[in-house]
PDB file of N, CA and C in Angstrom:
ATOM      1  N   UNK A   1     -36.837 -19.969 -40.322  1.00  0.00           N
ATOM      2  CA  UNK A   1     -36.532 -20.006 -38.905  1.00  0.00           C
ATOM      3  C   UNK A   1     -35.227 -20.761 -38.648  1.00  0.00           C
ATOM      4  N   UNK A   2     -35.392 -22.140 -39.167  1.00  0.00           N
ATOM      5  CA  UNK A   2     -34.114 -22.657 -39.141  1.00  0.00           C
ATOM      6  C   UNK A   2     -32.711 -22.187 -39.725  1.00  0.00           C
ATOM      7  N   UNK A   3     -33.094 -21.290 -40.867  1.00  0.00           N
ATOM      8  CA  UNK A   3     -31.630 -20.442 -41.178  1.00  0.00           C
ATOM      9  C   UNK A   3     -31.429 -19.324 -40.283  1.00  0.00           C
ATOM     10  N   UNK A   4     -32.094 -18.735 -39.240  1.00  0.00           N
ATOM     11  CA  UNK A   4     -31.291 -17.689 -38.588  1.00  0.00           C
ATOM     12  C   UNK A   4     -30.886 -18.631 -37.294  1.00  0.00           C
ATOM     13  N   UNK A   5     -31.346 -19.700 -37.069  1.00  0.00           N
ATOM     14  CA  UNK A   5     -30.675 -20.394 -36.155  1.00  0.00           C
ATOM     15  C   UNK A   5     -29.430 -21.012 -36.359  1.00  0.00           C
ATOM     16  N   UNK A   6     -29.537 -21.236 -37.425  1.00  0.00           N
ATOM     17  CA  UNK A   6     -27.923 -21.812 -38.363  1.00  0.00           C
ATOM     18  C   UNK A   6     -27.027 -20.599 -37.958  1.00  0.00           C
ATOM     19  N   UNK A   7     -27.422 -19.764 -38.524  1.00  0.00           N
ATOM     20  CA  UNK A   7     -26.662 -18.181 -38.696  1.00  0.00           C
ATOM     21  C   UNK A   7     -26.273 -17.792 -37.221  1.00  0.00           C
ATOM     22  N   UNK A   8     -26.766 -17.991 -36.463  1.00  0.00           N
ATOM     23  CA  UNK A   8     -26.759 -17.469 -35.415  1.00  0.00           C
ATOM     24  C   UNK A   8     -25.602 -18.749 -34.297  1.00  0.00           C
ATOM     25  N   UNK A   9     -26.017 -20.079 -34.795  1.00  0.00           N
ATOM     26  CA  UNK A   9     -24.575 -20.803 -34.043  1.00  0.00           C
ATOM     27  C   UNK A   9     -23.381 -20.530 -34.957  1.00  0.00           C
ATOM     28  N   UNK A  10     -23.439 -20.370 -36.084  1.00  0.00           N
ATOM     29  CA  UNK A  10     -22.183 -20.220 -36.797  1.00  0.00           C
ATOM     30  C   UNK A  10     -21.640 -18.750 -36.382  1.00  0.00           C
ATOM     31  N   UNK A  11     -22.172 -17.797 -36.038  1.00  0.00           N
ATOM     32  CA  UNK A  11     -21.640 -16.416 -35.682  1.00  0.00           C
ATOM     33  C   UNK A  11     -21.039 -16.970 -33.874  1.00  0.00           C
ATOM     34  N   UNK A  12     -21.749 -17.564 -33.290  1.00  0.00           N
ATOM     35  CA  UNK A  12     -21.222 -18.441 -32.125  1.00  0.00           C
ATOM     36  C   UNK A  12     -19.928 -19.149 -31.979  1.00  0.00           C
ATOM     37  N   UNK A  13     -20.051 -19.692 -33.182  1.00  0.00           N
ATOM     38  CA  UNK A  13     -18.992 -20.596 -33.486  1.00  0.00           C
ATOM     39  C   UNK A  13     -17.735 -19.799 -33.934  1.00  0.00           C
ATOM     40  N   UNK A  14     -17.887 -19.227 -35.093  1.00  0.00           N
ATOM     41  CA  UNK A  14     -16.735 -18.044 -35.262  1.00  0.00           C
ATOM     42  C   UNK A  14     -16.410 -17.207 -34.041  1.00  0.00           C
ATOM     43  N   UNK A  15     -16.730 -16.712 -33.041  1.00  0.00           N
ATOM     44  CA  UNK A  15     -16.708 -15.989 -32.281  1.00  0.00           C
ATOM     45  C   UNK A  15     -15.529 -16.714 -31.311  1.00  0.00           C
ATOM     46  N   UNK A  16     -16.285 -18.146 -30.793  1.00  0.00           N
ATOM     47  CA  UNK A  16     -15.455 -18.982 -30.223  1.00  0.00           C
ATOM     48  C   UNK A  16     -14.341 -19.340 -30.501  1.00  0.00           C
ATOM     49  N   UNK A  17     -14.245 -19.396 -31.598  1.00  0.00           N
ATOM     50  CA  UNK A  17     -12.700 -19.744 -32.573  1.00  0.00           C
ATOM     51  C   UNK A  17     -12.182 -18.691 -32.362  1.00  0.00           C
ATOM     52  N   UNK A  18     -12.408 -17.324 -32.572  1.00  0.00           N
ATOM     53  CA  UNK A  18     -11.379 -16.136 -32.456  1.00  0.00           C
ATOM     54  C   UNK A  18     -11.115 -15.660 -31.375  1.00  0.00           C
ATOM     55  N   UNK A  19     -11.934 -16.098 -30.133  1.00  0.00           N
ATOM     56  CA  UNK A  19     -11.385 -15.924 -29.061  1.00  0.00           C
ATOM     57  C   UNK A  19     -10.448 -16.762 -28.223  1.00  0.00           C
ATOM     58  N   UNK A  20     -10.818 -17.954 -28.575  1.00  0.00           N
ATOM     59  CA  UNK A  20      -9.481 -19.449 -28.671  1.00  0.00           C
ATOM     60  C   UNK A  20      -8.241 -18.892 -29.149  1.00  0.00           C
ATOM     61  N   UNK A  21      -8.157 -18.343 -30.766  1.00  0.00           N
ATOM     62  CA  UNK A  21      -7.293 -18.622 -31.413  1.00  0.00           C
ATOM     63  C   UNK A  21      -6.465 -17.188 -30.508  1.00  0.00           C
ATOM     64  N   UNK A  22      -7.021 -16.067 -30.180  1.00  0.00           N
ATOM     65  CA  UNK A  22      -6.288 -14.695 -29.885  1.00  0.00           C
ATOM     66  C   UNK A  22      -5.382 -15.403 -28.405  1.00  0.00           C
ATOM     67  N   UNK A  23      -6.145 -15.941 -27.385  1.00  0.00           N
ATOM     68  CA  UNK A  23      -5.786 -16.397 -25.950  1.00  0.00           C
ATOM     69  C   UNK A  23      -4.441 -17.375 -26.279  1.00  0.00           C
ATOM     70  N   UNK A  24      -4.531 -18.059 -27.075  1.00  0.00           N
ATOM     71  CA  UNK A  24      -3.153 -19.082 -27.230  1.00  0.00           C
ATOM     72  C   UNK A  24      -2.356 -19.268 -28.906  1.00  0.00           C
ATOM     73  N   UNK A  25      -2.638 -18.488 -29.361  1.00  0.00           N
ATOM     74  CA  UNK A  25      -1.303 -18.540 -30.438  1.00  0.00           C
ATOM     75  C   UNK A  25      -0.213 -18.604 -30.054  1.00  0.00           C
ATOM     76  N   UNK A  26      -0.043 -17.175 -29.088  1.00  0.00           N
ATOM     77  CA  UNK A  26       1.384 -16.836 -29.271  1.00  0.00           C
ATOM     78  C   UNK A  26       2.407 -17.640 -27.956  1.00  0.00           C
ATOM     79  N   UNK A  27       1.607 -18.588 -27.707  1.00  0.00           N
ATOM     80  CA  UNK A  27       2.473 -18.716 -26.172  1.00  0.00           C
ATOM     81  C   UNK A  27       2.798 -20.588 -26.921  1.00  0.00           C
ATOM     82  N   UNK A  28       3.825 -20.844 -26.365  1.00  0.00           N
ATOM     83  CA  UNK A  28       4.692 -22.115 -27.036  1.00  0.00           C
ATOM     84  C   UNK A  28       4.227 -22.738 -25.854  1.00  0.00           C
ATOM     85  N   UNK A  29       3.842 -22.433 -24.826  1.00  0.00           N
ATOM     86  CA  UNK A  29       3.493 -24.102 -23.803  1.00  0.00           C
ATOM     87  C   UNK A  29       2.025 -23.278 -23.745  1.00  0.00           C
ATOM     88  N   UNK A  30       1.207 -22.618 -24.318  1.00  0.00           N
ATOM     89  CA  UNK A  30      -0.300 -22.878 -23.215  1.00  0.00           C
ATOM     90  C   UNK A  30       0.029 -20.946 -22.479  1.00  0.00           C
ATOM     91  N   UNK A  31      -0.424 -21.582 -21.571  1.00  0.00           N
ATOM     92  CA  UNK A  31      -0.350 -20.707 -20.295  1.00  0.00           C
ATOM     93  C   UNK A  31       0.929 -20.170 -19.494  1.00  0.00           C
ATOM     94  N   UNK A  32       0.875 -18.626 -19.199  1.00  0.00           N
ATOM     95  CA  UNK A  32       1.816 -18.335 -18.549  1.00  0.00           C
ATOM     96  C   UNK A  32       1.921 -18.774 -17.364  1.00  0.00           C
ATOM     97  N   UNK A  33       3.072 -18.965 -16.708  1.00  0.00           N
ATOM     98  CA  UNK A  33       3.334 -19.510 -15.056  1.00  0.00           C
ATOM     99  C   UNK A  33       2.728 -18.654 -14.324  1.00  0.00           C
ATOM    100  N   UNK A  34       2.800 -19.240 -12.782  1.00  0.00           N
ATOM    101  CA  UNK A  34       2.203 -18.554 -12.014  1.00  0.00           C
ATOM    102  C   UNK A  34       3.505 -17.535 -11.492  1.00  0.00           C
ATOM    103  N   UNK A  35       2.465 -16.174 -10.626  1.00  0.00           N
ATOM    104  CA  UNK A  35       3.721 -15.847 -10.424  1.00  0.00           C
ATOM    105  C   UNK A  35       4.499 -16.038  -9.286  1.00  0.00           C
ATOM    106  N   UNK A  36       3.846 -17.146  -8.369  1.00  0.00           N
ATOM    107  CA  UNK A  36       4.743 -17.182  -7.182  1.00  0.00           C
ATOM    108  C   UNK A  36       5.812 -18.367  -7.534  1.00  0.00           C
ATOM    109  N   UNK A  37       5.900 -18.637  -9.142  1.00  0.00           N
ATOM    110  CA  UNK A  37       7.028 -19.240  -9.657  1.00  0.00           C
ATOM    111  C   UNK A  37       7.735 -18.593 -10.367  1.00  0.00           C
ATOM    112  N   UNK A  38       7.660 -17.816 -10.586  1.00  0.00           N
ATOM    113  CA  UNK A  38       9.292 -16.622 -10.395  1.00  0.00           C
ATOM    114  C   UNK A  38       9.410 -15.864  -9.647  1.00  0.00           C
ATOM    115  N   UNK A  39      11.123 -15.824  -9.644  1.00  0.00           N
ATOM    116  CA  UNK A  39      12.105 -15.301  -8.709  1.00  0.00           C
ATOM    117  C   UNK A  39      11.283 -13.806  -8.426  1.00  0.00           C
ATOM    118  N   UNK A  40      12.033 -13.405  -7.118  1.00  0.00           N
ATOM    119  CA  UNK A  40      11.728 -11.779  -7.244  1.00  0.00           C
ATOM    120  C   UNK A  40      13.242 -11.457  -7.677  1.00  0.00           C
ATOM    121  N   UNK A  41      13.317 -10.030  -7.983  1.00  0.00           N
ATOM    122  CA  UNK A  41      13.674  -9.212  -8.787  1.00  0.00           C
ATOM    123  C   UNK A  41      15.104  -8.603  -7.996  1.00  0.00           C
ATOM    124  N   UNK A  42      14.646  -8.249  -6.897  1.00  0.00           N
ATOM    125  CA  UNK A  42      15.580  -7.825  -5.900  1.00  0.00           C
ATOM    126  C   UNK A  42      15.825  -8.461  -4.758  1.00  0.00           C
ATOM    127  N   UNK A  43      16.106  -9.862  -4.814  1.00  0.00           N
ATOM    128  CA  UNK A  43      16.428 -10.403  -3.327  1.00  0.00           C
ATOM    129  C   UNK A  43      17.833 -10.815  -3.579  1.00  0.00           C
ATOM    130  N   UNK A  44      18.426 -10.797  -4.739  1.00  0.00           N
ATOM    131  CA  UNK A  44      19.566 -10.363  -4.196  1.00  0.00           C
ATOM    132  C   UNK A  44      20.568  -9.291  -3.317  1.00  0.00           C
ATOM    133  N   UNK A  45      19.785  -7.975  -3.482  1.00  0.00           N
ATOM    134  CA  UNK A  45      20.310  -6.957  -3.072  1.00  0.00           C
ATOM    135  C   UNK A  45      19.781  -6.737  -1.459  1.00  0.00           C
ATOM    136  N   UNK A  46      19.135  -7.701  -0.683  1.00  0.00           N
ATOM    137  CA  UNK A  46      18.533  -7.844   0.587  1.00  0.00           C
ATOM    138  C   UNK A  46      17.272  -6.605   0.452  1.00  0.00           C
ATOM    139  N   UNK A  47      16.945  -5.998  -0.435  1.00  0.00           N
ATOM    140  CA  UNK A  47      15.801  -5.002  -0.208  1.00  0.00           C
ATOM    141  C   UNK A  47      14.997  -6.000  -0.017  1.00  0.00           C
ATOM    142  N   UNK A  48      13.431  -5.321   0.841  1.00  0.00           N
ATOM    143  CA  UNK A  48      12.621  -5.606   1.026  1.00  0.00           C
ATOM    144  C   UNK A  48      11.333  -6.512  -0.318  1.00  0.00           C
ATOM    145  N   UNK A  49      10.608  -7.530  -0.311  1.00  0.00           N
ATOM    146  CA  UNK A  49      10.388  -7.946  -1.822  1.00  0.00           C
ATOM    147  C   UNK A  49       9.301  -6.805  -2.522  1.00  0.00           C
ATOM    148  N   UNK A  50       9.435  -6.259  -3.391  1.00  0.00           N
ATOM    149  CA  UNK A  50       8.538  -6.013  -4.060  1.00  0.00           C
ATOM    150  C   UNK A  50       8.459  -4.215  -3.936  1.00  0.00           C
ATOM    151  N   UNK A  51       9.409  -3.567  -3.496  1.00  0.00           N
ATOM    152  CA  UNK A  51       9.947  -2.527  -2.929  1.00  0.00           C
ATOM    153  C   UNK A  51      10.074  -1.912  -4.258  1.00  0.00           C
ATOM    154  N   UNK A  52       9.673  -0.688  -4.614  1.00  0.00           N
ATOM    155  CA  UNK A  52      10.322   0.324  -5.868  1.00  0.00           C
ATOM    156  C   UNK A  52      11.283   1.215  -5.284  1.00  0.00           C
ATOM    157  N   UNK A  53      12.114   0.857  -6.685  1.00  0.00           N
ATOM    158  CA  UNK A  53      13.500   1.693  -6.160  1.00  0.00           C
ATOM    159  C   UNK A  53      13.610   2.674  -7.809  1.00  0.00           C
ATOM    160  N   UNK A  54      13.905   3.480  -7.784  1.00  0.00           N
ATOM    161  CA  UNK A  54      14.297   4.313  -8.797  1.00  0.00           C
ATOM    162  C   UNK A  54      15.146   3.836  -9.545  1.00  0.00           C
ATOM    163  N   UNK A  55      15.473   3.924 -10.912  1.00  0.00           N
ATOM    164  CA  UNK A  55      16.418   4.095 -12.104  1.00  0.00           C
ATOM    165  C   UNK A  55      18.041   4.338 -10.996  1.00  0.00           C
ATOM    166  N   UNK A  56      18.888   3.719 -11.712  1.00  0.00           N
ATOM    167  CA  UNK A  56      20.384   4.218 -11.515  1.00  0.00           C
ATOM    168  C   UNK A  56      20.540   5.510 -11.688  1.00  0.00           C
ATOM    169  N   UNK A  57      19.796   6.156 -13.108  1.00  0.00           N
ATOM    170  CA  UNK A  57      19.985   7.285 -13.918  1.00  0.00           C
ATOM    171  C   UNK A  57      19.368   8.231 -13.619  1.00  0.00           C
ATOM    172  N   UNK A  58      18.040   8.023 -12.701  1.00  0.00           N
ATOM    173  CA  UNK A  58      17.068   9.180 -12.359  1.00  0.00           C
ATOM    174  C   UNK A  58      17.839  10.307 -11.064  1.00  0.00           C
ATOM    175  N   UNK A  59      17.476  11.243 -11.512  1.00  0.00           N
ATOM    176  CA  UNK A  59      18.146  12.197 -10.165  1.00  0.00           C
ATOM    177  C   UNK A  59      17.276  12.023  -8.711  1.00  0.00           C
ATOM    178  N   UNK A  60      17.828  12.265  -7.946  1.00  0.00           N
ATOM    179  CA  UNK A  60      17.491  12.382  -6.979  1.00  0.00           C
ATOM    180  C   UNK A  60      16.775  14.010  -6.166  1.00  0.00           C
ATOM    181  N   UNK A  61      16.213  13.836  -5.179  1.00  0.00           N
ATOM    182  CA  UNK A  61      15.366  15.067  -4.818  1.00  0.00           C
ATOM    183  C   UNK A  61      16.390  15.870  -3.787  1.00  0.00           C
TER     184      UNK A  61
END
């Protein structure tokens, strides 16, 4: 009894670790920012925020 309870936190335990390890490897501080801490995209060009505008390259209708 006591070995499938062993077995069974250690499959817990591995589980926990690989879902730790997948969420923050690859990021050098942690967590990504939020996003109302970056810029928008187009407020230089006075468009409206968050507005899709087509490719330079795409044709037009």
């Amino acid at each position: 009894m006591w070995l499938i309870v062993l077995e069974a936190v250690g499959a817990l335990a591995l589980f926990l670790f690989l879902m730790w390890w997948t969420m923050f490897s690859g990021r050098a501080k942690g967590e990504l920012p939020e996003v109302s801490e970056a810029a928008p995209e187009n407020s230089k060009d006075g468009d409206e925020a968050g507005a899709a505008r087509p490719p330079a390259s795409a044709p037009g209708p």
